[in-house]
C-alpha atoms as a PDB file:
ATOM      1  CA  UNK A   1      -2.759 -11.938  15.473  1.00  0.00           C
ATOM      2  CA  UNK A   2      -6.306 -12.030  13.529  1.00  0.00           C
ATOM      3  CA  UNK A   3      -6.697  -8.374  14.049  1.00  0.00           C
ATOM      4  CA  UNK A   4      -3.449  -8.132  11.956  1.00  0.00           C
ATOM      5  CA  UNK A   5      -4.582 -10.434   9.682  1.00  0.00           C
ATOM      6  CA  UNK A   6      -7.592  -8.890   9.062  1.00  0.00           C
ATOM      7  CA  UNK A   7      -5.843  -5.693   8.528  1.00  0.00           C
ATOM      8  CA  UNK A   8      -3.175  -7.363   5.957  1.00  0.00           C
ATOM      9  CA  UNK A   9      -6.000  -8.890   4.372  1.00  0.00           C
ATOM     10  CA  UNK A  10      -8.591  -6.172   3.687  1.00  0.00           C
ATOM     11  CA  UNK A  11      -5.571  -4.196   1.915  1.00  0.00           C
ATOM     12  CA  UNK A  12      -4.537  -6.518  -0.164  1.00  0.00           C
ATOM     13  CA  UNK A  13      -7.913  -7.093  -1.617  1.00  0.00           C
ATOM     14  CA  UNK A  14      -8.438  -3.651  -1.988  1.00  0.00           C
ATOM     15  CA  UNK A  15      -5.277  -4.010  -3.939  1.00  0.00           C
ATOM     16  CA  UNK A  16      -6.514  -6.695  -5.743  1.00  0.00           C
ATOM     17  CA  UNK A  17     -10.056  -5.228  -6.279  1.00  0.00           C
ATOM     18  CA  UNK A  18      -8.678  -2.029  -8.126  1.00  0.00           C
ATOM     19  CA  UNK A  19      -7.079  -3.991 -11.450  1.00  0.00           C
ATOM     20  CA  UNK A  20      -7.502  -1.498 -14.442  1.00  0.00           C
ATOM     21  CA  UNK A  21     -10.991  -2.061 -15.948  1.00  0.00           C
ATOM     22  CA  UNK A  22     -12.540  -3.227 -12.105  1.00  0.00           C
ATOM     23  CA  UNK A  23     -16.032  -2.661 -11.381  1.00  0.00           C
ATOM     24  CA  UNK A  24     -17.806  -1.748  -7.797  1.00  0.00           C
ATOM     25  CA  UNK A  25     -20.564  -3.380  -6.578  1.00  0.00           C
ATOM     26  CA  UNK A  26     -22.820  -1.031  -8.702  1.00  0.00           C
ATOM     27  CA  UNK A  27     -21.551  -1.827 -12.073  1.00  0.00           C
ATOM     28  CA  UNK A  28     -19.786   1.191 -12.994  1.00  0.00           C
ATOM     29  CA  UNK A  29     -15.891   1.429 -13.064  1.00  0.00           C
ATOM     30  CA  UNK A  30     -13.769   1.950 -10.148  1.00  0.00           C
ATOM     31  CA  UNK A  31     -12.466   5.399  -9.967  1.00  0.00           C
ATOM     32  CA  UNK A  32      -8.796   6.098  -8.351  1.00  0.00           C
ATOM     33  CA  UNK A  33      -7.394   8.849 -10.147  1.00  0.00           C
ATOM     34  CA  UNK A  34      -5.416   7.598 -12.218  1.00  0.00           C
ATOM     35  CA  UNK A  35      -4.042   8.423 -15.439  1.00  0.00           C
ATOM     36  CA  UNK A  36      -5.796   5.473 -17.443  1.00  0.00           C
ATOM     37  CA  UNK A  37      -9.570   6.427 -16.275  1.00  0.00           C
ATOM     38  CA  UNK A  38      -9.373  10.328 -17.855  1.00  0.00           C
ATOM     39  CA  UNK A  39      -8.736   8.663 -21.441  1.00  0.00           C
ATOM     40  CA  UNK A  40     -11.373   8.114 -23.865  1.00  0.00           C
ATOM     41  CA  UNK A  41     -10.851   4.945 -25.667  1.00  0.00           C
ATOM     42  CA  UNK A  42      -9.985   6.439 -28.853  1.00  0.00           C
ATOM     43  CA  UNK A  43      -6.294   7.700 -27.460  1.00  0.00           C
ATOM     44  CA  UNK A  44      -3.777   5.281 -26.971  1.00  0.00           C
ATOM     45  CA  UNK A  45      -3.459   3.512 -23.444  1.00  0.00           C
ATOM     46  CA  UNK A  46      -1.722   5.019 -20.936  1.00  0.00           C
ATOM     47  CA  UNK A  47      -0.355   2.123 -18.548  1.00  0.00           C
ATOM     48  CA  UNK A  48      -0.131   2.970 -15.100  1.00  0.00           C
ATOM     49  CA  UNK A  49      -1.213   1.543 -11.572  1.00  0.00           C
ATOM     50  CA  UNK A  50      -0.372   0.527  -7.996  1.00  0.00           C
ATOM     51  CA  UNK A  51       0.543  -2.176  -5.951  1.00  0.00           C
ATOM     52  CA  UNK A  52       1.025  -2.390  -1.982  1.00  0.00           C
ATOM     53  CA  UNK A  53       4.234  -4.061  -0.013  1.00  0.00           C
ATOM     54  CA  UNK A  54       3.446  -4.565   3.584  1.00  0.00           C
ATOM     55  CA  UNK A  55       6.627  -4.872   5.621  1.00  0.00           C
ATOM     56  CA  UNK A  56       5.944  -4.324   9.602  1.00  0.00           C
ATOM     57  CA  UNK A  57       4.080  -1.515  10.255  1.00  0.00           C
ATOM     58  CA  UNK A  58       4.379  -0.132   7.232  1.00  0.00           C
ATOM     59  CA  UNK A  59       3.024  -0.392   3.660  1.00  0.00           C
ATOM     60  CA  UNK A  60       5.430   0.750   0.281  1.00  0.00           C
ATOM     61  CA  UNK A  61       3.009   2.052  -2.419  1.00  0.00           C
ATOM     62  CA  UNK A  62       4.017   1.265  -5.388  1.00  0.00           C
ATOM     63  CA  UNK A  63       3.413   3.533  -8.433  1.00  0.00           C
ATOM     64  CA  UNK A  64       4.382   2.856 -12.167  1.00  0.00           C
ATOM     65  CA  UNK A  65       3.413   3.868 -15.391  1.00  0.00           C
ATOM     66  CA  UNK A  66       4.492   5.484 -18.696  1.00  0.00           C
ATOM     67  CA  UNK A  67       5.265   9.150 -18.961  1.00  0.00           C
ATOM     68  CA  UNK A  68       6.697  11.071 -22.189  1.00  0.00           C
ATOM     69  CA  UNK A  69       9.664  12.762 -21.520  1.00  0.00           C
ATOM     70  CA  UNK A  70       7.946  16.260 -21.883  1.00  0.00           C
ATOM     71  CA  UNK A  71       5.896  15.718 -18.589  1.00  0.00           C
ATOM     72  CA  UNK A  72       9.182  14.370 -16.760  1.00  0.00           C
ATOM     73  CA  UNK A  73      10.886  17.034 -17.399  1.00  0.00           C
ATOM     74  CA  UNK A  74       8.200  19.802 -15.990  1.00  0.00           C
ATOM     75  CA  UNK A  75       8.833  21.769 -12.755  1.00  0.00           C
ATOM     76  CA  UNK A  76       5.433  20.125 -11.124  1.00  0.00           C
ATOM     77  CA  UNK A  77       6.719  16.753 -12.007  1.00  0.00           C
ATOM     78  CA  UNK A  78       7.195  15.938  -8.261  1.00  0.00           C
ATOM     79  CA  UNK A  79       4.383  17.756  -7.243  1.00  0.00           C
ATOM     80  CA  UNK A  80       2.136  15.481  -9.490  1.00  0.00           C
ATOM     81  CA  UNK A  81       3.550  12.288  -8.451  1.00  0.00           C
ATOM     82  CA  UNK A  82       2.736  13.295  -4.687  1.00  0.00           C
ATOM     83  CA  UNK A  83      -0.465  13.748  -5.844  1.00  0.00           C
ATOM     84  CA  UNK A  84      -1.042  10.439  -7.260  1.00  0.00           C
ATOM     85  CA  UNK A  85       0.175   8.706  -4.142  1.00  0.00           C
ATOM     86  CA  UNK A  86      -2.119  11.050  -1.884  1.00  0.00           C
ATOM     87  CA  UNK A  87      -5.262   9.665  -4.459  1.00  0.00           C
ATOM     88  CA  UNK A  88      -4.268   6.353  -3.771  1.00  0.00           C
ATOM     89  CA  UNK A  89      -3.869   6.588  -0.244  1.00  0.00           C
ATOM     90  CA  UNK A  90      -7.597   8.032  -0.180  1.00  0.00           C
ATOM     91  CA  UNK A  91      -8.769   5.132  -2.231  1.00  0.00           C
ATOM     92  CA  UNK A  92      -7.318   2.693   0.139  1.00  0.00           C
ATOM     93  CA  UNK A  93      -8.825   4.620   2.872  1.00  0.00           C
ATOM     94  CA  UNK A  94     -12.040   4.953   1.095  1.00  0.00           C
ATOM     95  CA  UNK A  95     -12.067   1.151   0.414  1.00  0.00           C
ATOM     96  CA  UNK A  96     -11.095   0.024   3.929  1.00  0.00           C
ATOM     97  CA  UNK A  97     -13.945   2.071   5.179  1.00  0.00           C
ATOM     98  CA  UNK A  98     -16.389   0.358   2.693  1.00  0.00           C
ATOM     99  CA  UNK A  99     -15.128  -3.068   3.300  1.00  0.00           C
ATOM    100  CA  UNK A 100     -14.686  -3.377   7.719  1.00  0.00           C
ATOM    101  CA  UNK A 101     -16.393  -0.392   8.553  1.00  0.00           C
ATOM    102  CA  UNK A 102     -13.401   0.968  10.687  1.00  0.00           C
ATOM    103  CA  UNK A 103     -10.930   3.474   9.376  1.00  0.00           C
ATOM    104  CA  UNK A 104      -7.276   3.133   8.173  1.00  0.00           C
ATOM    105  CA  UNK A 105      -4.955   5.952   9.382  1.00  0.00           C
ATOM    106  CA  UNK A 106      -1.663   6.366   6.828  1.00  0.00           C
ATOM    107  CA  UNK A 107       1.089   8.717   7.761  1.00  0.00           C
ATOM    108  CA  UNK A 108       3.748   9.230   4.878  1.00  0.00           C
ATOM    109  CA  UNK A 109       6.994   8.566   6.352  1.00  0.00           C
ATOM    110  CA  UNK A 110       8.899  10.422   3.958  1.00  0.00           C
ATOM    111  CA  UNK A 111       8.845  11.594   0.134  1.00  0.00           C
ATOM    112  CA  UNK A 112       8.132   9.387  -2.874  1.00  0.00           C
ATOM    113  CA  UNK A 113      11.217   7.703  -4.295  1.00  0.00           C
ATOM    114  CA  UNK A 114      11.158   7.343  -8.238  1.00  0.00           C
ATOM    115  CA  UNK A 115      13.526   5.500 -10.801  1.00  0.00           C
ATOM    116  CA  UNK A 116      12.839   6.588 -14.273  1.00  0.00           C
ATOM    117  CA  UNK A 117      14.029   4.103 -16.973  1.00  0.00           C
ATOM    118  CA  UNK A 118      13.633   5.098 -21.105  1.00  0.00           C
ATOM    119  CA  UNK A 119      11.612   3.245 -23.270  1.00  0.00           C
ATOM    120  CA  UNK A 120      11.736   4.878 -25.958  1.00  0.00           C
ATOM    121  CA  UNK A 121      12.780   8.357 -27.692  1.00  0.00           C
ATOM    122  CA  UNK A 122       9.168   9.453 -26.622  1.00  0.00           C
ATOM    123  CA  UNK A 123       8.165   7.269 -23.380  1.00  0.00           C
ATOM    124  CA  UNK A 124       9.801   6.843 -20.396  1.00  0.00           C
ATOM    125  CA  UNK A 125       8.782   4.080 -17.239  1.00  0.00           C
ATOM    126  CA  UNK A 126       8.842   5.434 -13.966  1.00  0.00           C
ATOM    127  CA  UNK A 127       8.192   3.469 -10.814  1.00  0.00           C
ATOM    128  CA  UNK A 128       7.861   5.310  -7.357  1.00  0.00           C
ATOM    129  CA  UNK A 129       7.766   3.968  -4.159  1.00  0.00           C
ATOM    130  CA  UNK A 130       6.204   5.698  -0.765  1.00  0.00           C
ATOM    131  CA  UNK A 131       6.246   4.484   2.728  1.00  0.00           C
ATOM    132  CA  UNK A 132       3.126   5.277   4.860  1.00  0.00           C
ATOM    133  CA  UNK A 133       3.097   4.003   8.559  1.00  0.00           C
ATOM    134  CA  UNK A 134      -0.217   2.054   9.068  1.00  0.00           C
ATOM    135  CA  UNK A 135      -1.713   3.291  12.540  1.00  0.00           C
ATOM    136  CA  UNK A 136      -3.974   0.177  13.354  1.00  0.00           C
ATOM    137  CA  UNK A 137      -1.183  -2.073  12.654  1.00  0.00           C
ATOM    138  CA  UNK A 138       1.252  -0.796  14.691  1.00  0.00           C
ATOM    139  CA  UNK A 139      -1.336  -0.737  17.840  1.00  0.00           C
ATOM    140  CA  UNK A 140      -2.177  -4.084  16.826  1.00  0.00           C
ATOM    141  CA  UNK A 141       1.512  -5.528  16.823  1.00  0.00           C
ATOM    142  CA  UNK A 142       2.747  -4.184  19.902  1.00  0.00           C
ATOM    143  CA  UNK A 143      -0.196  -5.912  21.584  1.00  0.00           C
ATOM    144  CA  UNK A 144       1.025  -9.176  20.032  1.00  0.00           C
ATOM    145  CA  UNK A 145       4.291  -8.650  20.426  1.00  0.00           C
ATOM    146  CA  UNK A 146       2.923  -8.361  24.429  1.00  0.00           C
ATOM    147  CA  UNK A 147       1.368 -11.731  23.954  1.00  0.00           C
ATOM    148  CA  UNK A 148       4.520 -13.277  22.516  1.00  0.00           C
ATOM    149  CA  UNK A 149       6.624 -11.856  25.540  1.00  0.00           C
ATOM    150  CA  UNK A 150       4.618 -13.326  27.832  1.00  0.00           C
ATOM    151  CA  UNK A 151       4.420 -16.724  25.812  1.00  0.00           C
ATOM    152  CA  UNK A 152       8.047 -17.034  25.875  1.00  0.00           C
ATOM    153  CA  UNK A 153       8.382 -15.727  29.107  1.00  0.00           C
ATOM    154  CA  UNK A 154       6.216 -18.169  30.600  1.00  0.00           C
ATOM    155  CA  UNK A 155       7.761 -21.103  28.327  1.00  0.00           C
ATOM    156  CA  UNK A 156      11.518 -19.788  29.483  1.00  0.00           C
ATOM    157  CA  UNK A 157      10.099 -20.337  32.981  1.00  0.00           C
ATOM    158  CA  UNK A 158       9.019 -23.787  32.281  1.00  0.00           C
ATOM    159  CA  UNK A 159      12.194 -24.353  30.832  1.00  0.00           C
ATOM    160  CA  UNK A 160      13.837 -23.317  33.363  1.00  0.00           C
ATOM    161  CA  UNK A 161      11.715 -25.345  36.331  1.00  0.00           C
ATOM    162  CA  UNK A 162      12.109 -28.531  34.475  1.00  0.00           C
ATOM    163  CA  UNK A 163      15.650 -28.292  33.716  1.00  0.00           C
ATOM    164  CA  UNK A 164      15.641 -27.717  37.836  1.00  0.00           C
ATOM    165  CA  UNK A 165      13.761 -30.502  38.685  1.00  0.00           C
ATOM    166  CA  UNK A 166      15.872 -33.127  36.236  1.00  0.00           C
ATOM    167  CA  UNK A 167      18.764 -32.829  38.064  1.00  0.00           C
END
């Protein structure tokens, strides 16, 4: 259970440590890839970023931002959203390496999922969703759920023997 804990915990402060305008240990501005680092400060501010589900096994990255409708609408438009998840997946990798010194294997389950909604006549909000199957967490459940078999096994036993034993 504390191995899964650990796990659970480590991403979600990697989560937490990646707000836009974060710094590493160094000083110097975290770097994911996305769209809000490449601006100079003289453009207006493109609002985008991540967040992380954990459900099971799994973890659902989130992905939202603004987009105009010109870049929606291009042929690479999926191609560029996979590649956003895939540089968010390496900075959660990267991070988890940094932080426990053990690596964090995530296998995309399927496609990103993405809901567009218009803001404007120019900008439109997208949020996309991915699920990636979390390899340590999955080892490290099935060894608890072990544990809790034999927990209520031996507690149905007892159960059981005392139930015998009051009549």
């Amino acid at each position: 259970m504390s191995d899964t804990y650990q796990i659970i915990q480590a991403i979600k402060q990697i989560e937490a440590n990646s707000y836009d305008g974060a710094k590493d240990d160094k000083g110097s501005p975290v770097k994911i890839g996305l769209k809000r680092e490449k601006q100079s400060p003289r453009e207006m501010r493109v609002m985008d970023g991540f967040k992380v589900r954990i459900v099971g096994d799994k973890i659902v990255i989130i992905y939202n931002s603004e987009i105009s409708v010109k870049e929606m609408h291009k042929p690479t438009f999926q191609n560029d959203l996979e590649t956003m998840f895939s540089k968010i997946q390496t900075h959660i990798q990267k991070e988890y390496k940094k932080m426990t010194n053990k690596s964090l294997r995530l296998s995309p389950e399927s496609d990103c999922k993405c809901l567009a909604q218009s803001l404007n006549y120019r900008v439109n909000w997208i949020e996309c969703e991915k699920i990636y199957s979390v390899g340590a967490l999955k080892k490290s459940m099935n060894s608890e759920d072990n544990k809790l078999d034999e927990t209520l096994k031996s507690f149905s036993d007892k159960l059981k023997k005392d139930l015998r034993e009051s009549k």
